[in-house]
Protein backbone atom coordinates (compact mmCIF):
# COMPACT_ATOMS: atom_id res chain seq x y z
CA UNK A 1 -74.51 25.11 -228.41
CA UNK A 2 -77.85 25.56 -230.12
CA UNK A 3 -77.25 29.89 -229.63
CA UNK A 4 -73.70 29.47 -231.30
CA UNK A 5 -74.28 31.34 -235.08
CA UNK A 6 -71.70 28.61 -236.30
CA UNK A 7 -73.73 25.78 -234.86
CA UNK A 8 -76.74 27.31 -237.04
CA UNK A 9 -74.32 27.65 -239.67
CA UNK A 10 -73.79 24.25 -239.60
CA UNK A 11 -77.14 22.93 -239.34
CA UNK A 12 -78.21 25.30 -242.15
CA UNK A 13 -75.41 23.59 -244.85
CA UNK A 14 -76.80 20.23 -243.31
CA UNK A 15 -80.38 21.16 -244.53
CA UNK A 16 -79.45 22.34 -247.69
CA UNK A 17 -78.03 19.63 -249.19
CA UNK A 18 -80.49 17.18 -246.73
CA UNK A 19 -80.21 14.49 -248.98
CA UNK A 20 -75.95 14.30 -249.43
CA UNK A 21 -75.75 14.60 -246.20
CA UNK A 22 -78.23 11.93 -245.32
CA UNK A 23 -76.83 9.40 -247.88
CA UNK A 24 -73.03 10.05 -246.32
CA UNK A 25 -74.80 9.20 -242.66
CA UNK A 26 -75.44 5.49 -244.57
CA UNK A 27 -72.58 4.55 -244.01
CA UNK A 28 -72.47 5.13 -240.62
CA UNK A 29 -75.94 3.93 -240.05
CA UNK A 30 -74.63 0.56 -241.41
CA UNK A 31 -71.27 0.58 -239.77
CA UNK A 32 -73.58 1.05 -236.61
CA UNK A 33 -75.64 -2.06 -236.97
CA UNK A 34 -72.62 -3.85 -238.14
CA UNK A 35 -70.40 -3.77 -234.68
CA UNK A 36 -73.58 -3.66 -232.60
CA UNK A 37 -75.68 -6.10 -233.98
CA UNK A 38 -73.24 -8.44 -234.43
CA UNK A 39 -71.78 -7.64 -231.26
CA UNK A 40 -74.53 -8.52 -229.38
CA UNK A 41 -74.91 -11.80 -231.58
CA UNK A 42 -71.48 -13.25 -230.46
CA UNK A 43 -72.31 -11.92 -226.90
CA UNK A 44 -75.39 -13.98 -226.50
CA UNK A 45 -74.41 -17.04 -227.79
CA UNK A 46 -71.58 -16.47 -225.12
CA UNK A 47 -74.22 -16.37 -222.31
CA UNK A 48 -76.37 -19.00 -223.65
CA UNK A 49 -73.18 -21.56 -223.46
CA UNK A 50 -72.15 -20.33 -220.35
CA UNK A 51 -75.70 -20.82 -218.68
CA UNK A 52 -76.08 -24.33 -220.36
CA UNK A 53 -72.68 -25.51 -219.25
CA UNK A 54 -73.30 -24.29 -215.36
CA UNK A 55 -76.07 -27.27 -215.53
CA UNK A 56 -73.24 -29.37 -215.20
CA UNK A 57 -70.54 -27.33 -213.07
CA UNK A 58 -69.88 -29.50 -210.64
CA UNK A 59 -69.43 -32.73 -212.67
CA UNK A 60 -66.34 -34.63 -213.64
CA UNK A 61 -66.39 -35.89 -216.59
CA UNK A 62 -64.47 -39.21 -217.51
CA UNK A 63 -64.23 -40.81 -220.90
CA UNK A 64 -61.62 -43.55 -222.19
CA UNK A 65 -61.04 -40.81 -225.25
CA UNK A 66 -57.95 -39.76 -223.88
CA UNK A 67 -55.34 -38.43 -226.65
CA UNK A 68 -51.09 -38.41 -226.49
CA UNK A 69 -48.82 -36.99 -228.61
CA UNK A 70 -46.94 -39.09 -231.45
CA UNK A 71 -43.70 -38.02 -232.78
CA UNK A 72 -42.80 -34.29 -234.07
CA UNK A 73 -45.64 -34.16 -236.91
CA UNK A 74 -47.41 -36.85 -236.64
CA UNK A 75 -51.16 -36.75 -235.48
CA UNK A 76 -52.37 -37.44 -231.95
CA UNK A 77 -53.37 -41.15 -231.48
CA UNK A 78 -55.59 -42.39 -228.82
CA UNK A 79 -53.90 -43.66 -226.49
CA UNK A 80 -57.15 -46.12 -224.98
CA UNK A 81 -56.78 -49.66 -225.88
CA UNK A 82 -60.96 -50.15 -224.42
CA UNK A 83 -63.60 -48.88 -226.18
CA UNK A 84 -64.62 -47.14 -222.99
CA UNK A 85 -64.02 -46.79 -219.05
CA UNK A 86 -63.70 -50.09 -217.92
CA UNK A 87 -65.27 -51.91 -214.49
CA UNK A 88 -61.93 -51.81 -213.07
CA UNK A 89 -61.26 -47.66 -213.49
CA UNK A 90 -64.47 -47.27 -212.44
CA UNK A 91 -63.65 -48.72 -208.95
CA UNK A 92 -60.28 -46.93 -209.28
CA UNK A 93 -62.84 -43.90 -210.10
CA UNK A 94 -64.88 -44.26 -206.87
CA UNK A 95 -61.88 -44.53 -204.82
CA UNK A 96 -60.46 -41.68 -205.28
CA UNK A 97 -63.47 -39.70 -205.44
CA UNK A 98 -64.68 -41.37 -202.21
CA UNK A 99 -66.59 -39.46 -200.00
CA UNK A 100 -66.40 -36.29 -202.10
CA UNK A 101 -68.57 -37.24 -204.75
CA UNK A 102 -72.85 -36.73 -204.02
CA UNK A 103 -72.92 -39.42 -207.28
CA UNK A 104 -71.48 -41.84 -209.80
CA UNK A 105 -73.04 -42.23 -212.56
CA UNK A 106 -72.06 -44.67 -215.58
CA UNK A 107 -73.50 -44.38 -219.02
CA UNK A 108 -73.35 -45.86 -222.28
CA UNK A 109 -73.85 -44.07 -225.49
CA UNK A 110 -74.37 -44.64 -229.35
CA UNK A 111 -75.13 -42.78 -232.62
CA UNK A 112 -78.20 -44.72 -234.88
CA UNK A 113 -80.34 -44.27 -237.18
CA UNK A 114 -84.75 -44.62 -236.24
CA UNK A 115 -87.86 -45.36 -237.88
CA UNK A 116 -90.80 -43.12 -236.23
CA UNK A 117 -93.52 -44.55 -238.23
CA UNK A 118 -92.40 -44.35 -241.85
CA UNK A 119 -90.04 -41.07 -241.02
CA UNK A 120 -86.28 -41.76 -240.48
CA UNK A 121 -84.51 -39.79 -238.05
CA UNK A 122 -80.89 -39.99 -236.59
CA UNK A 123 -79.85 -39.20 -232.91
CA UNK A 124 -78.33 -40.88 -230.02
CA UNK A 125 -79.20 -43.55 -227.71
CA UNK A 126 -77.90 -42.83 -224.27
CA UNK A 127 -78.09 -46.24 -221.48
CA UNK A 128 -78.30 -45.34 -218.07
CA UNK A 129 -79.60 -46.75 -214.56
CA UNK A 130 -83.41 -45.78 -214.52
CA UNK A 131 -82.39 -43.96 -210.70
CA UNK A 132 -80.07 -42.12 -212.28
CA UNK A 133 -81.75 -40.51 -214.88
CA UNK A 134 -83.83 -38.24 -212.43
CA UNK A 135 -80.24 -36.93 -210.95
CA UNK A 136 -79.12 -34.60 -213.99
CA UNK A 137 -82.48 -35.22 -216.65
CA UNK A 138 -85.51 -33.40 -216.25
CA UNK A 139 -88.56 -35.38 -217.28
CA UNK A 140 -91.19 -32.80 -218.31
CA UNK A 141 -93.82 -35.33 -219.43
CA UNK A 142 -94.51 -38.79 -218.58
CA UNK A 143 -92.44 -41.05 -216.13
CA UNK A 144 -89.29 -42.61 -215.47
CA UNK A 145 -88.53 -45.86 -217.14
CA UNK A 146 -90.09 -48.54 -215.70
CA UNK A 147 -90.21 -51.48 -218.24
CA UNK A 148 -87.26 -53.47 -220.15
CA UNK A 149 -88.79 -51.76 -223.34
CA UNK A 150 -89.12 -48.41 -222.11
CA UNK A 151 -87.49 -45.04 -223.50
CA UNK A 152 -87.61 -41.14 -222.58
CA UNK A 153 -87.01 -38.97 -225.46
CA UNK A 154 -85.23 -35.71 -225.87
CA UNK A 155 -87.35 -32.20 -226.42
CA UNK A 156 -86.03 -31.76 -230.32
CA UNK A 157 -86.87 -35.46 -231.37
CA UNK A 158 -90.23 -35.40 -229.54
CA UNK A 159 -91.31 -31.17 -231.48
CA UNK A 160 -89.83 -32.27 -234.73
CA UNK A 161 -91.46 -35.79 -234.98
CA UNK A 162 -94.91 -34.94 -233.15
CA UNK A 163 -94.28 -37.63 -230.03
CA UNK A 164 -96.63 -38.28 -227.90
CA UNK A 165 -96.61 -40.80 -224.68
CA UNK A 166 -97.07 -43.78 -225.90
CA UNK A 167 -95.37 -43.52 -229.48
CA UNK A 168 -93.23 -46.34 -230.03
CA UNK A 169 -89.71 -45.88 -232.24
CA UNK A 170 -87.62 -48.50 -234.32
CA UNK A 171 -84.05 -48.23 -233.68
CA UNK A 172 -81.21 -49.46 -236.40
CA UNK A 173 -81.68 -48.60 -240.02
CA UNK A 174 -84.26 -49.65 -242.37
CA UNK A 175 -82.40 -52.52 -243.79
CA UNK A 176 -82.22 -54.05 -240.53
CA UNK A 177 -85.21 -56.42 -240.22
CA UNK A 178 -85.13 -56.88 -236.24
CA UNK A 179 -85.61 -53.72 -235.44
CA UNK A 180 -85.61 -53.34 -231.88
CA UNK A 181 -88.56 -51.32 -230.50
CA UNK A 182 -89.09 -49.13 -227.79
CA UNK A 183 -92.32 -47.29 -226.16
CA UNK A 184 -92.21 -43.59 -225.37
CA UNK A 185 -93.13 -43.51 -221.68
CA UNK A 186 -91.56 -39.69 -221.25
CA UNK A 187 -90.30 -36.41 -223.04
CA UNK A 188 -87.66 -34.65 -221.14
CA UNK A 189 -86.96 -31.53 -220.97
CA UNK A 190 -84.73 -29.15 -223.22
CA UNK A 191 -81.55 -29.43 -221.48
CA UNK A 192 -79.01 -28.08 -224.22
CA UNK A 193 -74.98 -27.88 -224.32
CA UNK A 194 -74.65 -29.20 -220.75
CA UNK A 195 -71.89 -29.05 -218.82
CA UNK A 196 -71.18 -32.66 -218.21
CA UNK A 197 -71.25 -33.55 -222.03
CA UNK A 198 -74.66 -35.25 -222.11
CA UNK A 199 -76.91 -33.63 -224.54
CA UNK A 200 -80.15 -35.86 -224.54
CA UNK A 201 -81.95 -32.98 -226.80
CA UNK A 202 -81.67 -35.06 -229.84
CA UNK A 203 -81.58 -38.23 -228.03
CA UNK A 204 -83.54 -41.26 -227.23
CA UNK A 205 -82.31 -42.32 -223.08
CA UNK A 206 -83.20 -46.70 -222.61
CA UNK A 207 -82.57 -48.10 -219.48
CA UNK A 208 -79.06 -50.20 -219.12
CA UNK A 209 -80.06 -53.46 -219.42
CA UNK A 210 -82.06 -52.75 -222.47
CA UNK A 211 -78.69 -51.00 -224.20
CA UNK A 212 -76.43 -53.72 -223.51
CA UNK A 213 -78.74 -56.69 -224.23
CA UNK A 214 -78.96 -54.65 -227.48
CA UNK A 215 -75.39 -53.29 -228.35
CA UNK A 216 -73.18 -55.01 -226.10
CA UNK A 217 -70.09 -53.91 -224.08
CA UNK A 218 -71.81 -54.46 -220.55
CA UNK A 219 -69.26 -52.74 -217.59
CA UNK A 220 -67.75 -50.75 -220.47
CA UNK A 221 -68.98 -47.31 -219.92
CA UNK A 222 -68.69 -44.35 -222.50
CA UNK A 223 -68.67 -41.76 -219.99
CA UNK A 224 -68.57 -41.58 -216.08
CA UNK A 225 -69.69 -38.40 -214.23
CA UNK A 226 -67.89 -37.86 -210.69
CA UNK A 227 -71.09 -35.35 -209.26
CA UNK A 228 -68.84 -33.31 -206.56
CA UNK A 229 -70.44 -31.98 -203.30
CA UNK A 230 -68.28 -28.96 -203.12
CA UNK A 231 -67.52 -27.43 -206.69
CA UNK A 232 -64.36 -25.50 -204.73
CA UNK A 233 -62.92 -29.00 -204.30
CA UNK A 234 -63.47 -30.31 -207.61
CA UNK A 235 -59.68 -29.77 -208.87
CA UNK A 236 -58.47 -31.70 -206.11
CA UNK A 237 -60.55 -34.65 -207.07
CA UNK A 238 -59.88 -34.43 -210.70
CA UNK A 239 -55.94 -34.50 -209.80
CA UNK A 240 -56.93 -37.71 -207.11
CA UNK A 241 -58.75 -39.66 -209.80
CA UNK A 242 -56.01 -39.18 -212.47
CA UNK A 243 -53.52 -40.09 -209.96
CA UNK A 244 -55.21 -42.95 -209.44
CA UNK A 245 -56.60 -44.57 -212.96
CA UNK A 246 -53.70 -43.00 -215.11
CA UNK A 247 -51.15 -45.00 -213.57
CA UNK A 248 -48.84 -44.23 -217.26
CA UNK A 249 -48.87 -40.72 -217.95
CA UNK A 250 -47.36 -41.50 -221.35
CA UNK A 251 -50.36 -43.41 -222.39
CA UNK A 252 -53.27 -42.47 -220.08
CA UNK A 253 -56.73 -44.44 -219.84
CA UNK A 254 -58.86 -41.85 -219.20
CA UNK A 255 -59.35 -38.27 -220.11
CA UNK A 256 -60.67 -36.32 -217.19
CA UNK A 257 -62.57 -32.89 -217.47
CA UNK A 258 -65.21 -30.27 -216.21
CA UNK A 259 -67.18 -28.05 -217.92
CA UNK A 260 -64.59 -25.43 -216.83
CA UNK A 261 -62.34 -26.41 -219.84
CA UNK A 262 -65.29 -26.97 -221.86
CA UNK A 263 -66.34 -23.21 -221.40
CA UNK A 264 -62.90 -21.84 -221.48
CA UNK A 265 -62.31 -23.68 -225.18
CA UNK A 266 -65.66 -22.63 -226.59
CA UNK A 267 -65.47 -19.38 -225.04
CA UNK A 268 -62.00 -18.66 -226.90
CA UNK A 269 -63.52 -19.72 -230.35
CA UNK A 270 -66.70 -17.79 -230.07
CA UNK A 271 -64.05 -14.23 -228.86
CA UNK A 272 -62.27 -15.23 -231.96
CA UNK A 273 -65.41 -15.28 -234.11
CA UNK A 274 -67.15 -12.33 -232.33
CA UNK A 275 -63.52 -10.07 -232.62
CA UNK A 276 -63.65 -11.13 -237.03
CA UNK A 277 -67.24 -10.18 -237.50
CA UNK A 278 -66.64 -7.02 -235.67
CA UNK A 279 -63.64 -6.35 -237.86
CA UNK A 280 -65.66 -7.00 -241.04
CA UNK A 281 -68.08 -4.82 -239.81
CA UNK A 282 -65.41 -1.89 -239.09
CA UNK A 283 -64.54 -1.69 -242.94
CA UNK A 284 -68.19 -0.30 -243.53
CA UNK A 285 -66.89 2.54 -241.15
CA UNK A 286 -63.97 3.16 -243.43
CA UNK A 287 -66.04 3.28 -246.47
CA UNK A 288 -68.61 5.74 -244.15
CA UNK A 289 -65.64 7.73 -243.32
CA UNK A 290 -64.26 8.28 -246.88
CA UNK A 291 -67.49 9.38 -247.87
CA UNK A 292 -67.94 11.39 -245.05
CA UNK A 293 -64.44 13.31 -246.04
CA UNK A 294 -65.70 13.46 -249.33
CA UNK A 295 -68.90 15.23 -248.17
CA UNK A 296 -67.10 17.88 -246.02
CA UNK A 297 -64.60 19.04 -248.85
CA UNK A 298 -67.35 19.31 -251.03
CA UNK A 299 -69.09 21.51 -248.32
CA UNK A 300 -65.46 23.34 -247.86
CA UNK A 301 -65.17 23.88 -251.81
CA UNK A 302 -69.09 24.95 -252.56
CA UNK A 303 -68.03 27.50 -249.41
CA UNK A 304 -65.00 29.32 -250.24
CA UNK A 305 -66.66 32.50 -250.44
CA UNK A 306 -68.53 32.33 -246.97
CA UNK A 307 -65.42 31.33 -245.64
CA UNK A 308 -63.31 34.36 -247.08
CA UNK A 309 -66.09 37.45 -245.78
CA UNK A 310 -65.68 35.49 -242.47
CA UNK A 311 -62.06 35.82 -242.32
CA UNK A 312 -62.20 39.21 -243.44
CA UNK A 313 -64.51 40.36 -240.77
CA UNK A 314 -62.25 38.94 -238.10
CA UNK A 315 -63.83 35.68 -237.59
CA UNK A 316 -61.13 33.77 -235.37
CA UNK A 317 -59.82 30.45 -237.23
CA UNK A 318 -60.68 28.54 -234.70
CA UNK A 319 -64.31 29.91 -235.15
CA UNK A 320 -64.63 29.01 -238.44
CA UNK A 321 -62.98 24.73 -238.29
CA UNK A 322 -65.61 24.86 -235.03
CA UNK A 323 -68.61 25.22 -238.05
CA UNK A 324 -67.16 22.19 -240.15
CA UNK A 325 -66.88 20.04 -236.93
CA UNK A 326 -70.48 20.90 -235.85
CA UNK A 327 -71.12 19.82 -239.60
CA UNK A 328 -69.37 16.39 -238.90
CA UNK A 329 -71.06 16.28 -235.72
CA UNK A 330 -74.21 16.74 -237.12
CA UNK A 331 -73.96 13.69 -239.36
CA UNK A 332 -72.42 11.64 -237.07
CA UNK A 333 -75.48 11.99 -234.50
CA UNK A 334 -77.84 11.54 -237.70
CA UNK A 335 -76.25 8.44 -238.68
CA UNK A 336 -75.57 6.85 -234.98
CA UNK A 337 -79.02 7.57 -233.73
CA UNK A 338 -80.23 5.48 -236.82
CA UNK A 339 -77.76 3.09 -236.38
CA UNK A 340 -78.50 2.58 -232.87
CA UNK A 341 -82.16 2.41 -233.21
CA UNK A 342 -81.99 -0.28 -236.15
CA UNK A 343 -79.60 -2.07 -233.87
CA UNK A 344 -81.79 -3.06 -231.32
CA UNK A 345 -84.33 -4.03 -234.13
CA UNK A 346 -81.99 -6.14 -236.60
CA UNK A 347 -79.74 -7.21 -233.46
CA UNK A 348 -82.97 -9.03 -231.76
CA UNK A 349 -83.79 -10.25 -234.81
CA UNK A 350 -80.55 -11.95 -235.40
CA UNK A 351 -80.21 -13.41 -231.94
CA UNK A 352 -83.69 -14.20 -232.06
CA UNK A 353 -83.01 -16.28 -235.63
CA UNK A 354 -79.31 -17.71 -234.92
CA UNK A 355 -79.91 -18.80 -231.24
CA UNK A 356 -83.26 -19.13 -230.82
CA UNK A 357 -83.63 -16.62 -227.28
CA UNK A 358 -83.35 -13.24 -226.37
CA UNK A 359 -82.91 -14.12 -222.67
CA UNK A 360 -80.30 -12.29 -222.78
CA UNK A 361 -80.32 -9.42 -225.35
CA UNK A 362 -80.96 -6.87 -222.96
CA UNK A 363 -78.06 -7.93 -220.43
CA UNK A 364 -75.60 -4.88 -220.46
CA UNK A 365 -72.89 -7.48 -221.64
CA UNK A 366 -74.99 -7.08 -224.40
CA UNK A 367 -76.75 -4.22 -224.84
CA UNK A 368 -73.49 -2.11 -223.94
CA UNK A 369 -72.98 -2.98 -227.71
CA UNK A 370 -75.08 -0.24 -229.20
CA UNK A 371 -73.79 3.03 -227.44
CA UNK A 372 -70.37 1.44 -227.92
CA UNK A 373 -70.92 1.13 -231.81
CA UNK A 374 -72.78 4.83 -231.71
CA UNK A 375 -69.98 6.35 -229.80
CA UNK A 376 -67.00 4.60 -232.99
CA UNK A 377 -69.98 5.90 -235.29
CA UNK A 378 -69.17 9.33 -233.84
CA UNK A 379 -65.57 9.64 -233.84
CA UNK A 380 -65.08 8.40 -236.98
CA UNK A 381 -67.86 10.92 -238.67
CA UNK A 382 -65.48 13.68 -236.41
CA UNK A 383 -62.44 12.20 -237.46
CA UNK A 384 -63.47 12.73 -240.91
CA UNK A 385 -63.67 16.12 -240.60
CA UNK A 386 -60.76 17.27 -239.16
CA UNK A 387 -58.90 17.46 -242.19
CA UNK A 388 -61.46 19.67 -244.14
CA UNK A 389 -62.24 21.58 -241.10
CA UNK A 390 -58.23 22.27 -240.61
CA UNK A 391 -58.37 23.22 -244.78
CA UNK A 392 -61.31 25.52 -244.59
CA UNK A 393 -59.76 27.72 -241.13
CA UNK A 394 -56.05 27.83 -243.22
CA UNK A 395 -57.42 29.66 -246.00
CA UNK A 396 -56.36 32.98 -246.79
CA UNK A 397 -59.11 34.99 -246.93
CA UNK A 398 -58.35 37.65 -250.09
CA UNK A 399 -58.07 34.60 -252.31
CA UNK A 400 -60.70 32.73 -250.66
CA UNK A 401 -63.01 36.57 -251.87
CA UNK A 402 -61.27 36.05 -255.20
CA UNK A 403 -63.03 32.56 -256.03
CA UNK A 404 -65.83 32.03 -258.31
């Protein structure tokens, strides 16, 4: 290609007007970053939730949230008289999960306010059985609860307040005078979006006893997690348990799920967000592409002359819309090598910023992104020039001579 005289024609129009040319490859450049950088956004935060919500794969998760349908357009009521799974569905619950199930485990949960100090803070308060807390939660510092006063906190309460073992935190609001407190005896580990819909992050975990002596509704559990032996079997289980605790199927008690659902729900929403920003980023390529049209006609017009004494010499038409693709082509490499090269840069920085990894950037899930938005980069900058290409080969060549 490089020997081809209309290659070097093309390259030569390129260099003299350098700076047209490189301020029509802009919009190309940005188009570029637009679809990959953004691509790869969307893609990542796909991976992270996917990877958080395996944590929890083979958990069932039961609450007493469980939602019908009223009548044609009314809103969906709950259809759970309790406040939460009762003592009674939870032996309904370990009947039909029987032998399947590695473990059981019952929790209660609440949204509060805390004093650390003199510094409020908001969060949750999860109540569990001390021996189960070491079968899904990770405790990175410290130990397990021991005492009736004793609390593990989550990783983003303990980095944004400064905790240390030993802290001690005053749950309720400020008007509240008795203030319950409870002493830091461990800091678990950052444990995310789970899949079994416990995110202790942000949250302050108290043994049982202590949460029910405190907020009441003892044998009324916000959530129960089924843990399943064999993840292959865990539809068959989820079917036995709702067989056996939602006895009406008008008006069930319990809403059962895995993070299967979970991932298939958030997964939809984050396509439909990834698919928009791409789209918004496409409409830079249209702008790229009118100015890219622009560019070549003005290249076609400033040409007429050259054109014509090719003509005449017996330069083949095809020849001659050849030179005003290699033109396009030209500015289409110049503005998706750019493009692709800022991508990686302003791509990791935007993961980097809105998720706070880059585990994953370089997966090819993700990093596919970049020679996918250089190769639409490409074809549109060719696209472009079809038009005045097709123009500049159709002319005829004594009045293309006759122009001024």
């Amino acid at each position: 290609m490089i020997r081809d005289i209309f290659f070097n024609l093309s390259v030569r129009s390129v260099r003299l007007n350098f700076l047209r040319s490189v301020l029509a490859s802009v919009g190309i450049v940005i188009g570029v970053v637009a679809i990959s950088a953004m691509g790869m956004l969307g893609t990542n935060m796909q991976l992270e939730v996917k990877d958080q919500l395996s944590a929890g794969a083979n958990t069932i998760v039961i609450t007493a949230d469980a939602v019908r349908m009223g009548p044609p357009g009314s809103a969906p009521v709950s259809s759970s008289s309790a406040s939460g799974v009762t003592k009674n569905e939870l032996a309904k619950i370990k009947a039909a999960a029987g032998e399947n199930s590695s473990a059981i485990i019952t929790l209660y949960s609440t949204n509060t306010e805390f004093v650390l100090g003199s510094v409020p803070g908001r969060g949750s308060v999860y109540g569990l059985d001390p021996d189960d807390i070491t079968k899904f939660l990770t405790i990175e510092n410290g130990t397990n609860i021991v005492g009736i006063n004793d609390a593990l906190v989550g990783s983003s309460i303990a980095s944004n307040f400064n905790l240390k073992i030993g802290s001690r935190i005053k749950l309720g609001s400020e008007s509240d005078s008795s203030r319950p407190v409870v002493k830091i005896v461990g800091i678990l580990k950052e444990r995310g979006m789970a899949g079994d819909n416990v995110n202790t992050d942000n949250a302050i975990v108290v043994s049982k006893d202590w949460y029910t002596n405190q907020y009441g509704g003892k044998d009324t559990y916000s959530q129960v997690n089924v843990v399943v032996k064999n993840i292959d079997n865990i539809t068959q289980i989820e079917s036995a348990i709702d067989e056996k605790v939602n006895t009406d199927k008008k008006t069930p008690a319990v809403r059962i799920s895995d993070s299967s659902s979970r991932l298939a729900t958030i997964t939809s929403s984050l396509e439909t967000m990834t698919t928009f920003i791409l789209a918004i980023g496409a409409i830079s390529l249209v702008v790229a592409a009118t100015s890219i049209f622009n560019v070549m006609m003005m290249s076609v017009n400033e040409r007429v002359q050259e054109i014509g004494i090719l003509l005449s010499i017996g330069t083949e038409r095809g020849e001659v819309r050849r030179m005003f693709l290699y033109e396009a082509l030209i500015l289409g490499l110049l503005g998706a090598g750019a493009g692709g090269l800022m991508s990686l840069l302003i791509g990791w920085s935007v993961v980097n910023a809105m998720i706070g990894t880059t585990a994953y950037f370089f997966l090819p899930a993700s990093i596919a992104y970049v020679p996918a938005g250089m190769l639409v980069g490409m074809v549109v900058c060719i696209a472009s020039g079809l038009y005045p290409a097709w123009r500049a080969s159709n002319m005829d060549p004594i009045d293309a001579l006759r122009s001024e």
